[in-house]
Protein backbone atom coordinates (compact mmCIF):
# COMPACT_ATOMS: atom_id res chain seq x y z
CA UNK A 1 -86.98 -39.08 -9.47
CA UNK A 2 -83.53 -41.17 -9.73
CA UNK A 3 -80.56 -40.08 -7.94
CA UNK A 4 -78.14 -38.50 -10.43
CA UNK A 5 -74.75 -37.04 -10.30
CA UNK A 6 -73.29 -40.46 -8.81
CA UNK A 7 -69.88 -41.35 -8.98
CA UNK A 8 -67.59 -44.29 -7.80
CA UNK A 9 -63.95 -43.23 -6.86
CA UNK A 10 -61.55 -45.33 -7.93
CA UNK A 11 -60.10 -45.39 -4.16
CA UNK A 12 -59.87 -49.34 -3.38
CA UNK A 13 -59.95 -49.79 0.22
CA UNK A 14 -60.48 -52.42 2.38
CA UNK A 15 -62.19 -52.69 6.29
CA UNK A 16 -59.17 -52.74 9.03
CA UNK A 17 -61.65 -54.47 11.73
CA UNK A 18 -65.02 -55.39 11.88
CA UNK A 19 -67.81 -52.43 11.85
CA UNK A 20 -71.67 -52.21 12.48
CA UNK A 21 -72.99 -50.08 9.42
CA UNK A 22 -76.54 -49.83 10.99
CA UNK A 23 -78.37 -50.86 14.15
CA UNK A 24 -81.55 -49.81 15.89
CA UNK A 25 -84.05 -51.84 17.66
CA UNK A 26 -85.25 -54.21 14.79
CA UNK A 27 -82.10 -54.23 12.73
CA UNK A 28 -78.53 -54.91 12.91
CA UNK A 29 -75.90 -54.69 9.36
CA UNK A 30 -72.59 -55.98 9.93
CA UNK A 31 -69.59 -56.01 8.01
CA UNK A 32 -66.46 -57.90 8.52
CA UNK A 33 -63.16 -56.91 7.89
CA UNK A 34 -61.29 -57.03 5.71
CA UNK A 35 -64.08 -56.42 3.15
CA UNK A 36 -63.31 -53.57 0.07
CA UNK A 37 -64.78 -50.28 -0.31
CA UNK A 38 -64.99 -48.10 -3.00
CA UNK A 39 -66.49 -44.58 -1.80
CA UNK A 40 -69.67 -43.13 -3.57
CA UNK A 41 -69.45 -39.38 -4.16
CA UNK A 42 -72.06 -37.42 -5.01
CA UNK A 43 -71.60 -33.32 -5.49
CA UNK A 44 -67.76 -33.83 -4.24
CA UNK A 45 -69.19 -35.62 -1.25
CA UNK A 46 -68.65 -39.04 -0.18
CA UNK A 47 -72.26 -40.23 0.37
CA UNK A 48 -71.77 -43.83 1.01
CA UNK A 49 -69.69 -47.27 -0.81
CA UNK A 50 -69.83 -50.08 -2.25
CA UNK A 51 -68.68 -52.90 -0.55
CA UNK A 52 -67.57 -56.86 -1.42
CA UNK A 53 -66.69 -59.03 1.55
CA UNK A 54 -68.90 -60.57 3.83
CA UNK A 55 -71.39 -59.14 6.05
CA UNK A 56 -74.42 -60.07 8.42
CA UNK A 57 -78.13 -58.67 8.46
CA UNK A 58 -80.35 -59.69 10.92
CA UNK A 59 -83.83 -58.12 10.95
CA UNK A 60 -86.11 -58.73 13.90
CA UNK A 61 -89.78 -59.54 12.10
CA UNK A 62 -91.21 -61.23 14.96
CA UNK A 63 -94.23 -59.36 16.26
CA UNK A 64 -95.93 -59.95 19.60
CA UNK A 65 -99.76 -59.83 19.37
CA UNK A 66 -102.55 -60.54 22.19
CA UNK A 67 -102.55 -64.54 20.47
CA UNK A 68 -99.02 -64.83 20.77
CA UNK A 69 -96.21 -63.85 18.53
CA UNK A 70 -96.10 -63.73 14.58
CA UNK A 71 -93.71 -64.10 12.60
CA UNK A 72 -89.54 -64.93 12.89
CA UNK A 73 -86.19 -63.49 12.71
CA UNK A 74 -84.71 -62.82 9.14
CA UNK A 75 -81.12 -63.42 8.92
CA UNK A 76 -78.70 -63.17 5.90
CA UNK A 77 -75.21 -63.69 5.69
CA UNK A 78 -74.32 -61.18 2.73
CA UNK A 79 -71.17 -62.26 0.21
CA UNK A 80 -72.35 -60.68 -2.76
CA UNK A 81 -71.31 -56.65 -3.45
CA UNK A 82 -73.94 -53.87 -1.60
CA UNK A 83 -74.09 -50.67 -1.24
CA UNK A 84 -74.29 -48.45 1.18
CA UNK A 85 -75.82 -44.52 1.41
CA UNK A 86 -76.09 -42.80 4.87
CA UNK A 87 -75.93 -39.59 7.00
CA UNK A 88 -72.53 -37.87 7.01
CA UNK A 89 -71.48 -38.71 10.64
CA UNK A 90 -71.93 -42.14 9.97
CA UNK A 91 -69.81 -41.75 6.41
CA UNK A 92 -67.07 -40.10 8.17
CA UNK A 93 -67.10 -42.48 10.67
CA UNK A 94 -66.48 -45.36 9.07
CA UNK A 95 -64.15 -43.50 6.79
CA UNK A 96 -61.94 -43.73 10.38
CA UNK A 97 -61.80 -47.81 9.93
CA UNK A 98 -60.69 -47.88 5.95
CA UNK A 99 -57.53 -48.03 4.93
CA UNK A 100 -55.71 -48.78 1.26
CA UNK A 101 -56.41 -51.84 -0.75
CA UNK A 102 -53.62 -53.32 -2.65
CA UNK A 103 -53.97 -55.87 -5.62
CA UNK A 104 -53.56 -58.89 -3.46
CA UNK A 105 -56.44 -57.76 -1.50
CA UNK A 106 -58.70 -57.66 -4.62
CA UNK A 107 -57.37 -60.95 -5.90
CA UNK A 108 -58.94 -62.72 -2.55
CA UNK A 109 -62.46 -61.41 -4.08
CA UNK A 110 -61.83 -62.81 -7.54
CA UNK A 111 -60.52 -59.27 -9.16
CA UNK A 112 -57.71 -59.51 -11.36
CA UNK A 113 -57.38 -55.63 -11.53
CA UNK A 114 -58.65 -52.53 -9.76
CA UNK A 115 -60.64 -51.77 -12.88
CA UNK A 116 -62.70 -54.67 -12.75
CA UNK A 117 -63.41 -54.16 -8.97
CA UNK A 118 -64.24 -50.27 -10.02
CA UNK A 119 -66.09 -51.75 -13.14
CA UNK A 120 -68.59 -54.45 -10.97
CA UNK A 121 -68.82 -51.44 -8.20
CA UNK A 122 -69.78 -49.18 -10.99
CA UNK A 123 -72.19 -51.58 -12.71
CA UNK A 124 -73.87 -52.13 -9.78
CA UNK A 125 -74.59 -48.56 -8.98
CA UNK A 126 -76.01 -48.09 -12.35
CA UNK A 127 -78.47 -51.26 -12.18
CA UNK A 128 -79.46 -50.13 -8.64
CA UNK A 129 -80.00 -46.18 -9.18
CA UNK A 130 -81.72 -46.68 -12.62
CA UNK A 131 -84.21 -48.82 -11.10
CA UNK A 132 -84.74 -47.62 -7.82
CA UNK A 133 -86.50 -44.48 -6.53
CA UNK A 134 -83.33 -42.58 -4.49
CA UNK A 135 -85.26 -39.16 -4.54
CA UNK A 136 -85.90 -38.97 -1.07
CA UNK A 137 -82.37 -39.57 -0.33
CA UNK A 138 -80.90 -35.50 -0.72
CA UNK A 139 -82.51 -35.33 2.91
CA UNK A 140 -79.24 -37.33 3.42
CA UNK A 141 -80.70 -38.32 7.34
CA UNK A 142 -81.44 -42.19 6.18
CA UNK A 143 -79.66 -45.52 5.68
CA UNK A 144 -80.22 -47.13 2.53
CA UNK A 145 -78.98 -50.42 1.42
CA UNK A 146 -78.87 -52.44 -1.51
CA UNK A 147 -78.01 -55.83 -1.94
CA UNK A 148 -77.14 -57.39 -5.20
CA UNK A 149 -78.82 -61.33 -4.90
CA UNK A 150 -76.80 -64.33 -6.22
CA UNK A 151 -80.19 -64.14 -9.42
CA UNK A 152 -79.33 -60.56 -10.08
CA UNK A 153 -82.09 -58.77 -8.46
CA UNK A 154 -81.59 -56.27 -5.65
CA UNK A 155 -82.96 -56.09 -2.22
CA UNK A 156 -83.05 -53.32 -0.29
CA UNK A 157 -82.84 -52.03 2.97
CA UNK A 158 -84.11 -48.52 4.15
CA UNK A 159 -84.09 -46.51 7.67
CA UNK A 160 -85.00 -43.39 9.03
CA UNK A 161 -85.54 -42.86 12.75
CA UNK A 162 -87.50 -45.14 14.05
CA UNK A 163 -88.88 -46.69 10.60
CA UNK A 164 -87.34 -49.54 8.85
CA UNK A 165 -88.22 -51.09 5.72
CA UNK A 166 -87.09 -54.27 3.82
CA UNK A 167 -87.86 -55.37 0.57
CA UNK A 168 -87.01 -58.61 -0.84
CA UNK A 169 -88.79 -60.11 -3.48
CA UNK A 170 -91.93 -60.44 -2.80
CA UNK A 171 -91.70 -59.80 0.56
CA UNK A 172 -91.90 -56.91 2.59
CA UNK A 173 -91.21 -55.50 5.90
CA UNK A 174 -92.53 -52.01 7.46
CA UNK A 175 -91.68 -51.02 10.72
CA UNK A 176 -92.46 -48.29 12.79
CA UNK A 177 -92.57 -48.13 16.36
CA UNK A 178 -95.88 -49.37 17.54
CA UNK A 179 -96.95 -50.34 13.94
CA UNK A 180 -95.69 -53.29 11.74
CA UNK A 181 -96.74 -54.80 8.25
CA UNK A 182 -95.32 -57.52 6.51
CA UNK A 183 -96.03 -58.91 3.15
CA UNK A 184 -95.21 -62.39 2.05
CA UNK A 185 -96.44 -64.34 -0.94
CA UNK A 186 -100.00 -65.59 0.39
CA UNK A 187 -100.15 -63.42 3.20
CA UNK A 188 -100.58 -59.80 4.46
CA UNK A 189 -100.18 -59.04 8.58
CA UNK A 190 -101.10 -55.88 10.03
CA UNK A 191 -100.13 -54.96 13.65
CA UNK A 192 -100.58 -51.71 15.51
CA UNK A 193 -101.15 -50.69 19.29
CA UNK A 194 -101.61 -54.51 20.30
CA UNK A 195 -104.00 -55.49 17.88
CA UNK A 196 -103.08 -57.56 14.25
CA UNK A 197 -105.15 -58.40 11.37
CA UNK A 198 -103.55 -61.36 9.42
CA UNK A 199 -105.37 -61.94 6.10
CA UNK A 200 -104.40 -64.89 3.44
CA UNK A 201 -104.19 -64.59 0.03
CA UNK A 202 -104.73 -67.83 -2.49
């Protein structure tokens, strides 16, 4: 099940200082002002935006183990547009730190016009809901992210609680507290309660 009944607003806004859009205990998502928004409605409701500016994910995939520690820190500077779904305090929140966007503002991005900014915003949505399963997102109680890479593709980024995932590629990180997996081409590592099973694929 895709999400449906999306919509972009054509509301071009822009971040007044910077603002942490996520952090817990392996993750932090960072965005730096003063990056545009466009707000995502769904139903009436603002559910999330799309953003273009520059922002900074850092994932903690290092995992300690009796035989020492596995793995290393995943950090991405992010300059291509994203998008961003999330829980309603954190929407309105944030909503607290945008103000208006004026052309000049979109020219320092490359957009000649609003509609092209509202056109690449909208373009993106599209590509990412049409290929991505977003039907466990009406719980509205998780962070998702997507991130448009510089060949098109789309990583993303999803959180609930104490569970994090990360998918990029052909990688793959699963976190939950006390248990971790991660995927990488050529290898699979398992870790829970202390213990880790690390098994290599030719």
């Amino acid at each position: 099940m895709t999400l449906t009944n999306i919509e972009v607003k054509e509301e071009p806004l822009k971040l007044r200082q910077d603002f942490t859009l996520f952090q817990n205990e392996r993750c932090i998502m960072k965005i730096f002002k003063p990056s545009l928004a466009l707000p995502i409605m769904r139903e009436s409701e603002v559910v999330g935006y799309v953003f273009h500016g520059e922002g900074k994910l850092v994932i903690d995939a290092v995992i300690e183990t009796p035989r020492g520690a596995i793995g290393r820190p995943v950090e991405h500077k992010i300059e291509t547009p994203f998008i961003m779904l999330a829980p309603f305090k954190k929407v309105r929140k944030l909503r607290e730190e945008l103000v208006s966007a004026i052309i000049s503002d979109l020219k320092q991005k490359g957009y000649e016009s609003l509609g092209e900014f509202i056109k690449a915003a909208r373009e993106l949505c599209s590509q990412t809901f049409r290929k991505t399963c977003f039907g466990i997102f009406p719980e509205n109680r998780r962070h998702i992210f997507a991130f448009k890479r510089e060949d098109r593709r789309i990583d993303l980024l999803v959180s609930k609680d104490d569970k994090l995932a990360y998918i990029s590629g052909e990688k793959l990180f699963a976190f939950k507290r006390g248990k971790s997996v991660i995927i990488k081409p050529g290898k699979l590592l398992i870790a829970k309660s202390n213990r880790a099973l690390v098994v290599s694929r030719s």
